[in-house]
Protein backbone atom coordinates (compact mmCIF):
# COMPACT_ATOMS: atom_id res chain seq x y z
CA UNK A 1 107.57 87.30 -45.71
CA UNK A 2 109.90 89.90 -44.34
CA UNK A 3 111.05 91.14 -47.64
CA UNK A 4 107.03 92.75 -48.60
CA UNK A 5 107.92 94.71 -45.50
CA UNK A 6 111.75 95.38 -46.40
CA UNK A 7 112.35 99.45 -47.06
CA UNK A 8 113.23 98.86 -51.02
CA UNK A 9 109.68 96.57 -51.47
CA UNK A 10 107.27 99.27 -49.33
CA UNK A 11 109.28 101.90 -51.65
CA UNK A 12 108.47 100.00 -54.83
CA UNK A 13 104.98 99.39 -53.77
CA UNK A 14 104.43 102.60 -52.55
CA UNK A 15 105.66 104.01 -56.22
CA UNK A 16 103.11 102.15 -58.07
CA UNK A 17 100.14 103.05 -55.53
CA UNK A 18 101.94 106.94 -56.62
CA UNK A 19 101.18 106.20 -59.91
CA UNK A 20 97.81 104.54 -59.54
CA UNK A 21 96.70 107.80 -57.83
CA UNK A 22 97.97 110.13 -60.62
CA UNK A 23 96.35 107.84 -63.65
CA UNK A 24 93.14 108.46 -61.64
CA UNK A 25 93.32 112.11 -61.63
CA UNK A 26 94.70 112.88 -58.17
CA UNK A 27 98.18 114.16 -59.00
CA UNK A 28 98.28 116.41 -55.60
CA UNK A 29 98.26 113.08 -53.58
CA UNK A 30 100.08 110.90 -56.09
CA UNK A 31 102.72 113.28 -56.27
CA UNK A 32 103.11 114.15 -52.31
CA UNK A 33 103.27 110.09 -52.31
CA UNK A 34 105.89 109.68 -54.71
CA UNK A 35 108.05 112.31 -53.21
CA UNK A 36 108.12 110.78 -49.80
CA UNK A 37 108.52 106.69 -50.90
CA UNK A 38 111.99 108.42 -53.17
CA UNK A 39 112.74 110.28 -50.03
CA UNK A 40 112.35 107.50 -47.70
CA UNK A 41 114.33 105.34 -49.90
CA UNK A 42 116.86 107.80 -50.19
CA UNK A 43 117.38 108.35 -46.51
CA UNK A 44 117.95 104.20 -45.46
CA UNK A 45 120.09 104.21 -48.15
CA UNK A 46 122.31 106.65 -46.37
CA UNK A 47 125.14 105.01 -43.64
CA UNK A 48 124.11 107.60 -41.29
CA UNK A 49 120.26 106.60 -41.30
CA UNK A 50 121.28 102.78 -41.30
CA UNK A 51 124.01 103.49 -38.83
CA UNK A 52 121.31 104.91 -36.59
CA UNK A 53 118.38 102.37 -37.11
CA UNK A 54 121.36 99.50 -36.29
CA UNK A 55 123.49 101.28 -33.41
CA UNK A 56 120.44 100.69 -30.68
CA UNK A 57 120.05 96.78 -31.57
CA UNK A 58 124.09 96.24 -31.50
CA UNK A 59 124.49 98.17 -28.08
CA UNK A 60 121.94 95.62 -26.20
CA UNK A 61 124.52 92.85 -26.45
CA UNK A 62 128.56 94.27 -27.70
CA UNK A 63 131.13 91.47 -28.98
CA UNK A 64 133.57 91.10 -26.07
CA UNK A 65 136.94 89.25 -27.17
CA UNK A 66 136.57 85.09 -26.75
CA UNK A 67 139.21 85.25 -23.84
CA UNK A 68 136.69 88.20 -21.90
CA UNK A 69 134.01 85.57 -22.20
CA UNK A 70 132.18 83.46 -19.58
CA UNK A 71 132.76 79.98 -19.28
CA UNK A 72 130.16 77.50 -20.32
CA UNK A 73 129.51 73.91 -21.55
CA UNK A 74 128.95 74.46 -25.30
CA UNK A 75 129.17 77.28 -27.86
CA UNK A 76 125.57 77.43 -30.19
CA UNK A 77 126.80 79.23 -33.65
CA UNK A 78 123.89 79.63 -35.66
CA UNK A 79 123.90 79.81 -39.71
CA UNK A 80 123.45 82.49 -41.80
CA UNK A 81 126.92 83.01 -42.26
CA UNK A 82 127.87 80.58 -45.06
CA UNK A 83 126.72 79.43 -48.35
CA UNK A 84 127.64 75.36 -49.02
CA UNK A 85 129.42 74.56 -52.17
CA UNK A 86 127.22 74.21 -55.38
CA UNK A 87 129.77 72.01 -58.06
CA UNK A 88 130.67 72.63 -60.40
CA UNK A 89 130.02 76.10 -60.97
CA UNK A 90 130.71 76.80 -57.50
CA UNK A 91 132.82 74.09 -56.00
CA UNK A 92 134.44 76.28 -53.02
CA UNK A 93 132.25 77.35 -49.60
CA UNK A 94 130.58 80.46 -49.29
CA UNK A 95 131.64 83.36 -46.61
CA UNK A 96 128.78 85.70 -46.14
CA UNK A 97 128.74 89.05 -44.37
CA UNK A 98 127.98 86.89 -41.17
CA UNK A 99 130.58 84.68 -41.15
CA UNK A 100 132.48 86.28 -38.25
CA UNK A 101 129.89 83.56 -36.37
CA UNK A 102 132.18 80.75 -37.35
CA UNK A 103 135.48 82.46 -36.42
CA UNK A 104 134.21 83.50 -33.15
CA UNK A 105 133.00 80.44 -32.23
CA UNK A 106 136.00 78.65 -33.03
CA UNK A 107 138.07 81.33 -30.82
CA UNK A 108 135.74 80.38 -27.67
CA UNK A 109 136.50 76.79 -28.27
CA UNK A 110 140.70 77.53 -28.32
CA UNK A 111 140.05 79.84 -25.27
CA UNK A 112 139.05 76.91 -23.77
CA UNK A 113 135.57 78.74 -22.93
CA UNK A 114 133.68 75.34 -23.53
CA UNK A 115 133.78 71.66 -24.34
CA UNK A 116 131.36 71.48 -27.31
CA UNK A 117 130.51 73.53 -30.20
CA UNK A 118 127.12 73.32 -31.88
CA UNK A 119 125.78 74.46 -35.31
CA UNK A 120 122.79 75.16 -36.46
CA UNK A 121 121.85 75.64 -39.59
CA UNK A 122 119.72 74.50 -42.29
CA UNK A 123 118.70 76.10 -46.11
CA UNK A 124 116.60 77.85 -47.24
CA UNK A 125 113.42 76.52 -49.03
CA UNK A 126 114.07 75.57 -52.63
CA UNK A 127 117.88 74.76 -51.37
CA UNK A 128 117.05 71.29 -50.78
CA UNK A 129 119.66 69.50 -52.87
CA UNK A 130 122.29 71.40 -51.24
CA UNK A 131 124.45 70.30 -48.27
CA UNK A 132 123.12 71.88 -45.23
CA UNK A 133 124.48 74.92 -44.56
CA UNK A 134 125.70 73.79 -40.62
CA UNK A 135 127.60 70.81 -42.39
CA UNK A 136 129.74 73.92 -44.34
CA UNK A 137 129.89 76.16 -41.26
CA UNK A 138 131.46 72.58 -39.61
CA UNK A 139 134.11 72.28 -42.19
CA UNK A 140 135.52 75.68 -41.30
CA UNK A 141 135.20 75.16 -37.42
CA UNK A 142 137.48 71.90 -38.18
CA UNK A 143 139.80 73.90 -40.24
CA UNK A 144 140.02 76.77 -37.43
CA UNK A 145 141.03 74.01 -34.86
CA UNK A 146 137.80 72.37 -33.60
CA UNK A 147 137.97 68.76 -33.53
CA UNK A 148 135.31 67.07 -35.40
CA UNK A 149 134.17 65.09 -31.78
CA UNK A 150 133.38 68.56 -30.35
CA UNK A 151 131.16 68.96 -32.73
CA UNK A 152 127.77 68.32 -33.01
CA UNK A 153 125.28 69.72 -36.07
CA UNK A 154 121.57 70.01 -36.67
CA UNK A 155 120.98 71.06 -40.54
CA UNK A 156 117.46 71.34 -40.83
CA UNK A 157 116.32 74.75 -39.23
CA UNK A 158 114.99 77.32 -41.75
CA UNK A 159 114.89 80.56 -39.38
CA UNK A 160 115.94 81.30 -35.97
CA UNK A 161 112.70 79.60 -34.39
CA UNK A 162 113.67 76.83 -36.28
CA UNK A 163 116.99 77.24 -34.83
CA UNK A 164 116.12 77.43 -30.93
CA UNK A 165 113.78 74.45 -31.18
CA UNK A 166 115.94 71.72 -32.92
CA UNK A 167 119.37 73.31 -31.14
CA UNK A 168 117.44 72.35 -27.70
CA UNK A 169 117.92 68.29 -28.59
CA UNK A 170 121.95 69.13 -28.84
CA UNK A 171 122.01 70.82 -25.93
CA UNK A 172 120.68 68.04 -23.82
CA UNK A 173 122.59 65.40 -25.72
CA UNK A 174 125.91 66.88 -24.83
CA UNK A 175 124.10 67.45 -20.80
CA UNK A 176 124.83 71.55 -21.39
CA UNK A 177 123.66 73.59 -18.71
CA UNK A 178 124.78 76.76 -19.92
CA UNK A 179 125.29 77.68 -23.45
CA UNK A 180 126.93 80.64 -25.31
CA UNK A 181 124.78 81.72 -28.47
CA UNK A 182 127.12 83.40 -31.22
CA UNK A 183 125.23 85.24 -33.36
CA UNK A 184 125.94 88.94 -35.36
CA UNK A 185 124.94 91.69 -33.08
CA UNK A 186 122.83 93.03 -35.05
CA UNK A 187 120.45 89.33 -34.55
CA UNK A 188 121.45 88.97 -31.27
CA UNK A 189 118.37 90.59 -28.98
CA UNK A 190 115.61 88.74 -31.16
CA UNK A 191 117.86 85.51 -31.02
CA UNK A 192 118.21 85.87 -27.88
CA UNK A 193 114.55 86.23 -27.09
CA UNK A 194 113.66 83.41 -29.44
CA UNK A 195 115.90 81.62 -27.27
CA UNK A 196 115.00 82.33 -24.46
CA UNK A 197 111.39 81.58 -24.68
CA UNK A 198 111.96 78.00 -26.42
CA UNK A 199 114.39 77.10 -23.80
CA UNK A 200 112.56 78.40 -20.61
CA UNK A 201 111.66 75.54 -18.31
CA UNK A 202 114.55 73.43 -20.38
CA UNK A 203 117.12 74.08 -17.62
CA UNK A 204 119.70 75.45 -20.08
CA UNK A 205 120.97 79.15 -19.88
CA UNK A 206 121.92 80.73 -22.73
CA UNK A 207 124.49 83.32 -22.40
CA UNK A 208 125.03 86.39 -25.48
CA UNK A 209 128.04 86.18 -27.11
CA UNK A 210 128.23 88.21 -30.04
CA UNK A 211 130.31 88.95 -32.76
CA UNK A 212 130.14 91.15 -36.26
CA UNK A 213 129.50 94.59 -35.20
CA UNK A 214 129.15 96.92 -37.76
CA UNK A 215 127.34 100.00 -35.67
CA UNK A 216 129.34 99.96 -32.53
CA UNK A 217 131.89 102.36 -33.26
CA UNK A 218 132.72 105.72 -35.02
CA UNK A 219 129.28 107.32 -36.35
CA UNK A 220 129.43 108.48 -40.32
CA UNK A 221 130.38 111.55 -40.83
CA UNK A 222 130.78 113.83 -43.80
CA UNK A 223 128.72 114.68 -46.65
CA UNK A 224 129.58 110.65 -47.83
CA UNK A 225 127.54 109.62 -45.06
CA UNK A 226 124.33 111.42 -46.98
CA UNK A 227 125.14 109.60 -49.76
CA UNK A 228 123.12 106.54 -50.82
CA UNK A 229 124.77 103.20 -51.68
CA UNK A 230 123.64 99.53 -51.79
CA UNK A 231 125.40 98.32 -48.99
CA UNK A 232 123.82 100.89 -46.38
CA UNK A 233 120.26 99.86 -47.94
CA UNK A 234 120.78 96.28 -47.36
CA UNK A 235 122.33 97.21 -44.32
CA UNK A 236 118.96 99.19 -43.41
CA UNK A 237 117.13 96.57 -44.20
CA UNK A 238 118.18 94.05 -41.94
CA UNK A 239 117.90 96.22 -39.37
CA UNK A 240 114.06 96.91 -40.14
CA UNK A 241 113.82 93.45 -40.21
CA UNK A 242 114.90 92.71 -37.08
CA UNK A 243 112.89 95.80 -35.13
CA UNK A 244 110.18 94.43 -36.51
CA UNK A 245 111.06 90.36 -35.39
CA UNK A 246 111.97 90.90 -32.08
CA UNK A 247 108.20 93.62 -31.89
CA UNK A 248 106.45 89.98 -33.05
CA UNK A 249 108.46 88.02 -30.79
CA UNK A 250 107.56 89.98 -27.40
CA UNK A 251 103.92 90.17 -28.85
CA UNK A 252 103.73 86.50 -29.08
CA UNK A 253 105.50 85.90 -25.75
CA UNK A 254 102.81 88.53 -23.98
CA UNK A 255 99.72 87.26 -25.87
């Protein structure tokens, strides 16, 4: 559902309403429409505009180093960072964009910051006759030094609701009372606020610990940071996408 509302879709969409309006004989409008969809497009698909929509969601909630962090009683990684195996075309794991999760969750367990690490994560729909993706995201965590009884998975969450509600049951099995969610930055204030809501009255405190920053830093600069690329738009996108989560989250918690 997020991607009718993703910058490239609305830009596509607002193209062909363009050229609806010209075939019916309003070229002023169709035109003035046209303009601004290739001009919108063009702008998130500079690093300075998708610098500047991500920078205020990454600054809520900056990666400290594992050894800076709190103490608590288990680490909660949650997926999106890894892509299972698929033999035999693909027989090796996955490492998305995201998958600074995994490593950072591993360095809180060797900094001795908890006793248990949970994962959560589940695929997408039409996935189904893959291996989960918290079962992948668990084979890395072993291979990074945590040992498969610290562990404890939950592979069927679809989205980060998903995540918060089925996450709860391994909190309580391992008796956590405070947790440390590792998420990108970018995710981290409407994970948090998912997390926050399904947990309330649960007893369980869940603690930001972020990781994979990609805004908190030096801004763009130069005339390359005008220029559009693929990465920026994607990077734009996810940003619009989470504006736009956490806005539905805090309207659902109010309502």
């Amino acid at each position: 559902m997020s991607g009718l509302v993703s910058p490239l879709m609305l830009a596509l969409l607002g193209g062909l309403l363009a050229w609806g309006l010209v075939w019916r004989g309003r070229q002023r409008a169709g035109s003035a429409l046209a303009l601004l969809c290739l001009g919108g497009l063009w702008a998130v698909s500079t690093p300075w505009v998708a610098w500047a929509l991500a920078l205020p969601l990454e600054s809520r909630h900056p990666p400290v180093p594992a050894a800076a962090s709190p103490a608590a009683d288990a680490v909660l990684v949650l997926g999106g960072a890894m892509q299972a195996a698929r033999p035999p075309g693909q027989p090796h794991l996955g490492f998305g964009s995201a998958a600074d999760r995994v490593w950072h969750a591993a360095a809180l367990y060797r900094a001795g910051k908890a006793r248990w690490v949970l994962v959560s994560g589940g695929n997408k729909p039409g996935d189904e006759d893959v291996a989960p993706e918290a079962e992948a995201m668990a084979v890395v965590l072993r291979a990074l030094g945590v040992p498969a009884s610290a562990l404890r998975l939950e592979g069927r969450s679809r989205n980060t609701r998903e995540n918060a509600q089925l996450s709860l049951a391994l909190a309580r099995q391992v008796g956590a009372r405070r947790v440390l969610l590792v998420t990108s930055a970018l995710h981290m204030p409407r994970a948090l606020a998912v997390f926050q809501g399904v947990f309330a009255g649960s007893g369980v405190t869940i603690i930001p610990a972020a990781t994979d920053a990609e805004a908190l830093g030096d801004e763009p600069g130069g005339w390359a940071a005008w220029l559009p690329d693929a990465r920026s738009l994607e990077w734009s996108s996810r940003a619009v996408k989470e504006v736009l989560g956490l806005a539905q989250v805090k309207m659902t918690t109010e309502w």
